[in-house]
Protein backbone atom coordinates (compact mmCIF):
# COMPACT_ATOMS: atom_id res chain seq x y z
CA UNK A 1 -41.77 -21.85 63.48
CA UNK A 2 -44.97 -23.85 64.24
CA UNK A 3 -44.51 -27.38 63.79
CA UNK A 4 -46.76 -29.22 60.97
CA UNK A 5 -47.99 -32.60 61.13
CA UNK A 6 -48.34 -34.97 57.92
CA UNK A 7 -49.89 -38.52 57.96
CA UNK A 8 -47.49 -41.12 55.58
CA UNK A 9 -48.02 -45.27 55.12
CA UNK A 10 -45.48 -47.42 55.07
CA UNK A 11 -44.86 -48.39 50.83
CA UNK A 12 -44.11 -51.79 49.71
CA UNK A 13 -44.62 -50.61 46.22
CA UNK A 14 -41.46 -49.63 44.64
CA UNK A 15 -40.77 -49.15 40.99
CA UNK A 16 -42.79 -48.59 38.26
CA UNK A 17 -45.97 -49.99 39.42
CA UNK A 18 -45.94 -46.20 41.98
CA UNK A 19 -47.62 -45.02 38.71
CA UNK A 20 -50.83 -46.92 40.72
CA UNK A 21 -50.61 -44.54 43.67
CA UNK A 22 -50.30 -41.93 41.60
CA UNK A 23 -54.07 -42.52 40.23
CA UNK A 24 -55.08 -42.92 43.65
CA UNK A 25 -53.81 -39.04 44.66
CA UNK A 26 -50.85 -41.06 46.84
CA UNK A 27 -46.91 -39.33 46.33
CA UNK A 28 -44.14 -41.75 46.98
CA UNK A 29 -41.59 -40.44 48.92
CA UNK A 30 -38.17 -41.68 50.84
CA UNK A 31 -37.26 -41.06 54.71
CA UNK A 32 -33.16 -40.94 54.74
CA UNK A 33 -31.23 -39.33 57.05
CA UNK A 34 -27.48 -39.52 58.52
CA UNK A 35 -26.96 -43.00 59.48
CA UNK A 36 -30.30 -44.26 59.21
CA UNK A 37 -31.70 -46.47 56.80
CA UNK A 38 -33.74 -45.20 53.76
CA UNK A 39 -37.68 -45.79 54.51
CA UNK A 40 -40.31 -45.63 51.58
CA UNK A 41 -43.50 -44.02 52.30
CA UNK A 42 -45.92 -42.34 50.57
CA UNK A 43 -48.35 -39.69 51.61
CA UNK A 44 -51.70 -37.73 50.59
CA UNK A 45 -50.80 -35.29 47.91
CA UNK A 46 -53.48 -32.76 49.13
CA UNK A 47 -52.13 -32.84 52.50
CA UNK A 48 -48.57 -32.56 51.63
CA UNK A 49 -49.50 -29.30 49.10
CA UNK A 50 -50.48 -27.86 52.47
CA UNK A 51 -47.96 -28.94 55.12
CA UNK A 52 -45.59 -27.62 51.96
CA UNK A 53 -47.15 -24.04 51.69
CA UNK A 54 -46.82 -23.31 55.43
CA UNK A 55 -43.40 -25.43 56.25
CA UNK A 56 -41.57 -24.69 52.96
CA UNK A 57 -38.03 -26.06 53.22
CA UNK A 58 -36.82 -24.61 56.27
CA UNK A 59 -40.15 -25.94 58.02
CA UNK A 60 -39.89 -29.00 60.35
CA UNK A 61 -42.74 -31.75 60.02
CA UNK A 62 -43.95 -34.49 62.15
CA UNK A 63 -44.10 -36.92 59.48
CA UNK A 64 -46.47 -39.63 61.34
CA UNK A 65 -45.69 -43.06 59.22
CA UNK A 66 -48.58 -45.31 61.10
CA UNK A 67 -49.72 -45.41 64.51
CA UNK A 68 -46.59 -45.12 65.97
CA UNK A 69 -43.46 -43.81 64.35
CA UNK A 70 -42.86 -40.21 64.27
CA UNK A 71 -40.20 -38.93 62.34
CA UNK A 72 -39.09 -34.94 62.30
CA UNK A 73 -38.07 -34.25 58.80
CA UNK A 74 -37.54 -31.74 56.49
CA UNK A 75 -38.24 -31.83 52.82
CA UNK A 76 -35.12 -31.80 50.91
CA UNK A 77 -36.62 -32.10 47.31
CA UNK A 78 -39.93 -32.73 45.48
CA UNK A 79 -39.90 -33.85 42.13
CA UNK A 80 -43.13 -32.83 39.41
CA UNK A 81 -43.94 -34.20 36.41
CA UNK A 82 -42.73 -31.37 33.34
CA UNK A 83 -45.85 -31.74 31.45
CA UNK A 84 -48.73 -31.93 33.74
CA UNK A 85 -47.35 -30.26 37.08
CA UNK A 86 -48.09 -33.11 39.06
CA UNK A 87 -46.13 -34.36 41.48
CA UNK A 88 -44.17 -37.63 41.05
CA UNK A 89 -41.45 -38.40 44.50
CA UNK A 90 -41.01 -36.42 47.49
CA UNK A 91 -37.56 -36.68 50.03
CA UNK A 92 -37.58 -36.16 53.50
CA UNK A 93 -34.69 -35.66 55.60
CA UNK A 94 -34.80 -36.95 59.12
CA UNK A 95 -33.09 -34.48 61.14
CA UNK A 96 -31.97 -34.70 65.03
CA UNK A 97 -33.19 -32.41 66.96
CA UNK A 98 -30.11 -31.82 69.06
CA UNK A 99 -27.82 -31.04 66.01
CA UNK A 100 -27.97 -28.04 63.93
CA UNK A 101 -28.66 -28.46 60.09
CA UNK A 102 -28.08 -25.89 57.07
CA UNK A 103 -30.54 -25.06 55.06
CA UNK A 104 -31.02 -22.63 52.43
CA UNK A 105 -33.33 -19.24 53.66
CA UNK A 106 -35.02 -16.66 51.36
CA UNK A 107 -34.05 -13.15 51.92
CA UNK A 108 -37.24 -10.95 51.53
CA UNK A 109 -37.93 -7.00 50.82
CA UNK A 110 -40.16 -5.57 53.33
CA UNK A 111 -40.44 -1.62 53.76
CA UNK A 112 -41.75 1.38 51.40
CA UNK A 113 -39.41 2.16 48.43
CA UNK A 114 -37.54 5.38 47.91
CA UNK A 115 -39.73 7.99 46.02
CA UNK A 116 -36.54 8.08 43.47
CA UNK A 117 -37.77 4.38 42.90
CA UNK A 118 -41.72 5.58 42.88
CA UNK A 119 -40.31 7.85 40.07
CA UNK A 120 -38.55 5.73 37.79
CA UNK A 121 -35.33 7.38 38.50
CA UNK A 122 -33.40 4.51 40.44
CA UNK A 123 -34.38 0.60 41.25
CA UNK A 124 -33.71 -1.88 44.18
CA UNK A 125 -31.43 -4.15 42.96
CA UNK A 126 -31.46 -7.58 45.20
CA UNK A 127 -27.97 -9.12 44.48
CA UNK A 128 -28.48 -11.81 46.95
CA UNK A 129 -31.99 -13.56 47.41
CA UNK A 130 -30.96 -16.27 49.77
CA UNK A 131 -28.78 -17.23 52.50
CA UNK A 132 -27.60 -21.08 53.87
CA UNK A 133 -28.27 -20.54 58.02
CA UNK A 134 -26.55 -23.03 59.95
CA UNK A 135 -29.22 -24.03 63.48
CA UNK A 136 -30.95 -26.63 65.59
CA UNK A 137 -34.18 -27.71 63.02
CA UNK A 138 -36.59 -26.50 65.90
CA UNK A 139 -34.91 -22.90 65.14
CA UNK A 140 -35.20 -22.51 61.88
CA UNK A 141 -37.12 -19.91 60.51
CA UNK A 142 -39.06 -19.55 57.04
CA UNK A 143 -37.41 -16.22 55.63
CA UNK A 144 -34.90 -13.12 57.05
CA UNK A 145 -36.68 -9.80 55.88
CA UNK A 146 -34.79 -6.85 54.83
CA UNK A 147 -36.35 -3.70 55.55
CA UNK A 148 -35.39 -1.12 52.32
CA UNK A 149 -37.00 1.68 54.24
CA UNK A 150 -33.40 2.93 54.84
CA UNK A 151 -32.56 3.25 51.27
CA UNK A 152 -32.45 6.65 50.27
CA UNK A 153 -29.61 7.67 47.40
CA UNK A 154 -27.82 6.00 45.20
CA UNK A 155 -25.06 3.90 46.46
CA UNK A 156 -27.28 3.10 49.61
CA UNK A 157 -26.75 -0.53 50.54
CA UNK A 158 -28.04 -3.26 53.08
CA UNK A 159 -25.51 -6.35 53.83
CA UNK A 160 -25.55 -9.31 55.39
CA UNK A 161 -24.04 -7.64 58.90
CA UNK A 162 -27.27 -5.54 58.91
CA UNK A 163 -29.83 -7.81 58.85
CA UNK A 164 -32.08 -8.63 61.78
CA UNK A 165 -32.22 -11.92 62.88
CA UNK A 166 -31.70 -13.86 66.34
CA UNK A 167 -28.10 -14.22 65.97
CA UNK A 168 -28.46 -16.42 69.01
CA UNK A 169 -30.05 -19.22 67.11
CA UNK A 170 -29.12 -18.85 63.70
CA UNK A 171 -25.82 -18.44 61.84
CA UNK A 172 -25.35 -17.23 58.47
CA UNK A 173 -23.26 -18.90 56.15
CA UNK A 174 -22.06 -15.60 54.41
CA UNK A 175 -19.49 -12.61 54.78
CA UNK A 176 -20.87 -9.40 57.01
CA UNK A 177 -20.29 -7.03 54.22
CA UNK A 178 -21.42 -9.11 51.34
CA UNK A 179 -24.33 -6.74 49.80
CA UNK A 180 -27.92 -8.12 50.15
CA UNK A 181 -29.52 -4.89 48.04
CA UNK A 182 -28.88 -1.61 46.87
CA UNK A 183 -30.25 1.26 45.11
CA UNK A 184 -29.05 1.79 41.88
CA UNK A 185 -29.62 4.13 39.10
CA UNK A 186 -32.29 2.68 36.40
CA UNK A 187 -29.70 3.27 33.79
CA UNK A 188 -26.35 2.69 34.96
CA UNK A 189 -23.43 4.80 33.29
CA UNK A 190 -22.16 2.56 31.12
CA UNK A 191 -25.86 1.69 29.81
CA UNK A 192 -26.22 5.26 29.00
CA UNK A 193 -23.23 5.20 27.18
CA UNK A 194 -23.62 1.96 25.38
CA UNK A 195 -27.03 3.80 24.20
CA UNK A 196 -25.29 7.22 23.39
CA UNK A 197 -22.96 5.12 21.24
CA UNK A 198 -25.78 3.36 19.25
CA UNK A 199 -27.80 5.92 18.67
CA UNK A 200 -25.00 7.95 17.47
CA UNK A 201 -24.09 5.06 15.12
CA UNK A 202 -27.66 4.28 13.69
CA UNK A 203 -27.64 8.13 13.28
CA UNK A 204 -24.22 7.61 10.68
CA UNK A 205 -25.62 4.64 8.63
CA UNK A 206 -28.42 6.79 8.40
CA UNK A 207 -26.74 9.53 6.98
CA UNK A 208 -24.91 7.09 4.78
CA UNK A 209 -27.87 5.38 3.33
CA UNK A 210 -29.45 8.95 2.14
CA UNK A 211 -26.35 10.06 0.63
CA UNK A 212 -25.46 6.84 -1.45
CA UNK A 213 -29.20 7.11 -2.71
CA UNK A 214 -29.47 10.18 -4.27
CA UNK A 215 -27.80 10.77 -7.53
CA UNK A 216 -24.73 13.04 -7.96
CA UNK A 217 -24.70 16.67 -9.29
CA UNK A 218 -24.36 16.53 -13.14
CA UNK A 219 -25.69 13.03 -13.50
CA UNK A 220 -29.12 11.11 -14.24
CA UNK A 221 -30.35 8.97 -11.85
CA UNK A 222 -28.42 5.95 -13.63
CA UNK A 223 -24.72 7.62 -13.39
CA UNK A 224 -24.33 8.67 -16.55
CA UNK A 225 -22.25 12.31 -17.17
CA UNK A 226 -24.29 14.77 -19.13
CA UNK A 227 -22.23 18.03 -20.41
CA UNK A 228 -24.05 21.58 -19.06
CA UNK A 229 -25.47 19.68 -16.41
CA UNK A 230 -28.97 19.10 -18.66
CA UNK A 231 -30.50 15.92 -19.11
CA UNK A 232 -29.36 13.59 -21.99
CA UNK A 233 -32.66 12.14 -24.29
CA UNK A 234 -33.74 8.86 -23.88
CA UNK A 235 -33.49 6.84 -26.73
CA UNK A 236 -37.36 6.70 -27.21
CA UNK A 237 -37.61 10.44 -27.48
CA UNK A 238 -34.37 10.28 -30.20
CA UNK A 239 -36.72 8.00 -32.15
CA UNK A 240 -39.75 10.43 -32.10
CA UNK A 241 -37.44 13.22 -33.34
CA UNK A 242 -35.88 11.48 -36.20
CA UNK A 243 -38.98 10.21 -37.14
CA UNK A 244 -41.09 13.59 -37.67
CA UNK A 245 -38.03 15.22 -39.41
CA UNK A 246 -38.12 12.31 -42.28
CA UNK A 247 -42.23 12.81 -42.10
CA UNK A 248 -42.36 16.30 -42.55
CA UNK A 249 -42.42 17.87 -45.99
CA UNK A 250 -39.72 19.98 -47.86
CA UNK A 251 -40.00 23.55 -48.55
């Protein structure tokens, strides 16, 4: 990896009063390191966007504090503001060059997917989308791809054993066989069988529902027992009856 370069000052501002250098587009940030004593610096935030985007974390910087120090760091952790995105304090861990350092490395797909996959009929599940490397800071690298090209039923697996990477320079802090990614059916067995089981029982209350809402043979739609099956009068039609048998005249 290509090392970046990335201008700093020396800070005698400390505190709150940073907020100043903030509203000039300066980032305060701390130099540590393994027996060395903590530095304060700050540094351009529109040059340290871009020595971030191409060094990441795994990326070793000359941080140049001045005219003459040079310090090769990494950046262990940069801190933004959770409203406004901005950023707020940036650490950078001097490293020596003669010792190896782990770091944290992103595991990346590369390859064409499985036409199962194309189809909707499987996925490629990632169980594992990093790995800590252990290796001298001038042999780090950004990312380990993982070519999927090889997947090609279900079952099919990657681990860490089959990667490709310069086993040389780097060592991975994880087991050979421990899975990296796999292809997998898009609904797993026990899915489809969790979803067999609730359509089945939306399908009962269903059922139960429409039978507890209509009325039972031999009954009006309030409950009520009426002999032959027939329909009792309501008590408004009882009153029309009566009333035209007292209205009408006797023979």
């Amino acid at each position: 990896m290509d090392r970046i370069s990335l201008n700093a000052s020396e800070r005698n501002i400390v505190g709150k009063k940073v907020k100043k250098l903030r509203l000039e587009g300066l980032v305060p940030g701390h130099v540590f390191g393994k027996g060395l004593e903590t530095e304060h610096v700050s540094v351009d935030g529109k040059d340290f966007h871009k020595a971030f985007a191409s060094s990441g974390e795994t990326g070793l910087i000359d941080l140049k504090i001045g005219e003459e120090k040079i310090r090769p760091v990494l950046i262990r952790g940069v801190q933004y503001d959770p409203v406004t995105g901005g950023l707020l304090n940036i650490d950078f861990y001097q490293v020596d060059l003669k010792q190896k350092v782990k770091v944290p490395v992103p595991l990346v797909l590369i390859g064409e997917e499985p036409e199962s996959v194309k189809l909707g009929e499987n996925i490629v599940l990632q169980t594992l989308n990093e790995v800590e490397v252990e290796a001298l800071p001038t042999d780090l690298v950004e990312k380990i791809e993982v070519d999927i090209t090889s997947l090609k039923n279900v079952d099919d697996s990657i681990s860490i054993g089959q990667l490709s990477y310069d086993r040389e320079k780097l060592t991975v802090q994880a087991a050979a066989d421990e899975i990296v990614v796999k292809l997998a059916p898009a609904v797993s067995a026990e899915m489809e069988k969790l979803l067999e089981e609730q359509a089945a029982e939306a399908e009962a209350a269903a059922e139960t529902a429409t039978e507890e809402a209509a009325p039972a043979e031999g009954t009006t739609p309030e409950g009520e027992a009426v002999e032959g099956g027939e329909e009792a009068p309501t008590e408004s039609a009882e009153g029309e009856a009566k009333t035209e048998s007292e209205e009408a005249p006797k023979e």
